[in-house]
Protein backbone atom coordinates (compact mmCIF):
# COMPACT_ATOMS: atom_id res chain seq x y z
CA UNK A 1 -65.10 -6.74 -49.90
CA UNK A 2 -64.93 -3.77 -48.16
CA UNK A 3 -65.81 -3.72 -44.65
CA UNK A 4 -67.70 -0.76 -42.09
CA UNK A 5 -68.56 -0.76 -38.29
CA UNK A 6 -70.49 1.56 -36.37
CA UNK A 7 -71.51 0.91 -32.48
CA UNK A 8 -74.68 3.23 -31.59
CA UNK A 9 -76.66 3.13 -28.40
CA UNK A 10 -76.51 -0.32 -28.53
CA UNK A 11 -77.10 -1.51 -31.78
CA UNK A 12 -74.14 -3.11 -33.80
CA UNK A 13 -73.58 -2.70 -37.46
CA UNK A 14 -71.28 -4.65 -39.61
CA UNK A 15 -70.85 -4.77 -42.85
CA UNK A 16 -68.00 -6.76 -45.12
CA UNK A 17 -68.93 -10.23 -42.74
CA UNK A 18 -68.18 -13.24 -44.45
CA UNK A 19 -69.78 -15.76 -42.10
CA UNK A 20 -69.67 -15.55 -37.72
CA UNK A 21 -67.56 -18.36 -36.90
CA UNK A 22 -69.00 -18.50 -33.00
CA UNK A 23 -71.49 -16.29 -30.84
CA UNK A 24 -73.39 -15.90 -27.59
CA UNK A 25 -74.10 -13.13 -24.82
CA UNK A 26 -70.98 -12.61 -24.01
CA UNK A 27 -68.96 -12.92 -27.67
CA UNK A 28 -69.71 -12.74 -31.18
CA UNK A 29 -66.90 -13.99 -33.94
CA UNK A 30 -67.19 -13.14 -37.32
CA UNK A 31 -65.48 -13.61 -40.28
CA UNK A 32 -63.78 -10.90 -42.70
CA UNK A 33 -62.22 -11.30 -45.92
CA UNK A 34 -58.65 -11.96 -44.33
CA UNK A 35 -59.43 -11.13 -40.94
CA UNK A 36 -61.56 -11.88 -37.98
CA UNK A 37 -63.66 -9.82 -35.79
CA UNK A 38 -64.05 -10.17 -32.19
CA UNK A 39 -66.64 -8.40 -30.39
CA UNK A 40 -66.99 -8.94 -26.79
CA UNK A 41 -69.49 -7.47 -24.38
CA UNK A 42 -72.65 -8.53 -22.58
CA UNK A 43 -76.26 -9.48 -23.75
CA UNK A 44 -74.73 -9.55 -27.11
CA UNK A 45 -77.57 -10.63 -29.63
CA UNK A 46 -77.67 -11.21 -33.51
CA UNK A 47 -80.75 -9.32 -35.03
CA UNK A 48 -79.99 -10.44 -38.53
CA UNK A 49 -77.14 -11.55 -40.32
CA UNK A 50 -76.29 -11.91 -44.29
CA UNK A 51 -73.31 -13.16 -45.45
CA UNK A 52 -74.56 -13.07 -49.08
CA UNK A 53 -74.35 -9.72 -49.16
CA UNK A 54 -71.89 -9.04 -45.82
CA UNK A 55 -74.36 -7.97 -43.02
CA UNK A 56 -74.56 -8.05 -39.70
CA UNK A 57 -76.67 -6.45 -37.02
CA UNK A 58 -76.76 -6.86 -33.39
CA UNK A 59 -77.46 -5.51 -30.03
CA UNK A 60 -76.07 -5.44 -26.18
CA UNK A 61 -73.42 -3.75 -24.66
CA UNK A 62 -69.94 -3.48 -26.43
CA UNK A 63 -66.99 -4.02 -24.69
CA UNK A 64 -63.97 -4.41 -26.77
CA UNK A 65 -63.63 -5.06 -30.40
CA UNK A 66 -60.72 -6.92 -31.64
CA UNK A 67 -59.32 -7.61 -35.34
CA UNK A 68 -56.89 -10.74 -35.69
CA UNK A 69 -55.89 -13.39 -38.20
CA UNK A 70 -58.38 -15.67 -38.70
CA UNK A 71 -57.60 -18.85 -35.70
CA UNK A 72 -57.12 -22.32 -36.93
CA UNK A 73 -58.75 -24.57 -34.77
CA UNK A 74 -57.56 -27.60 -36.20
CA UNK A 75 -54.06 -26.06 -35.98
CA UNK A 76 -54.60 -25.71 -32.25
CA UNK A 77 -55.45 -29.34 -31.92
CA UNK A 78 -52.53 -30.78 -33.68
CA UNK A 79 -50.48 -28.68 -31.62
CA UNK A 80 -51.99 -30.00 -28.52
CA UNK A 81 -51.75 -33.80 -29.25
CA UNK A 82 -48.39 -33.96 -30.77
């Protein structure tokens, strides 16, 4: 799926989202394909979101914007109680 961002006076477009793993005010994480998304910033809010057809909107002030592999929170658990 291919994937698009655009950050204008305040309101956040996304497009190839495959589901937001967390959110709040301060930090939305979404879900590519292979990837996630990090977008940090303040009074962050989700305006809509579908993942049926890879679609996100939001507003607040961006930050930073960060692409990574996708974290493995169980991973990160069995790492911590070995």
């Amino acid at each position: 799926m291919a994937h698009s961002f655009s950050y204008v006076n305040g309101e956040i477009s996304a497009t190839g989202i495959s589901d937001v793993k967390e959110f709040g005010d301060a930090e939305i994480v979404a879900q590519l394909e292979n990837e996630s998304m990090t977008l940090k910033g303040n009074g962050l809010k989700i305006v809509s979101i579908d993942v049926s057809e890879g679609k996100l909107r939001a507003t607040g002030t961006l930050k930073s914007l960060q692409y990574g592999a996708p974290q493995d929170a169980a991973g990160f658990f069995k790492r911590l109680f070995k």
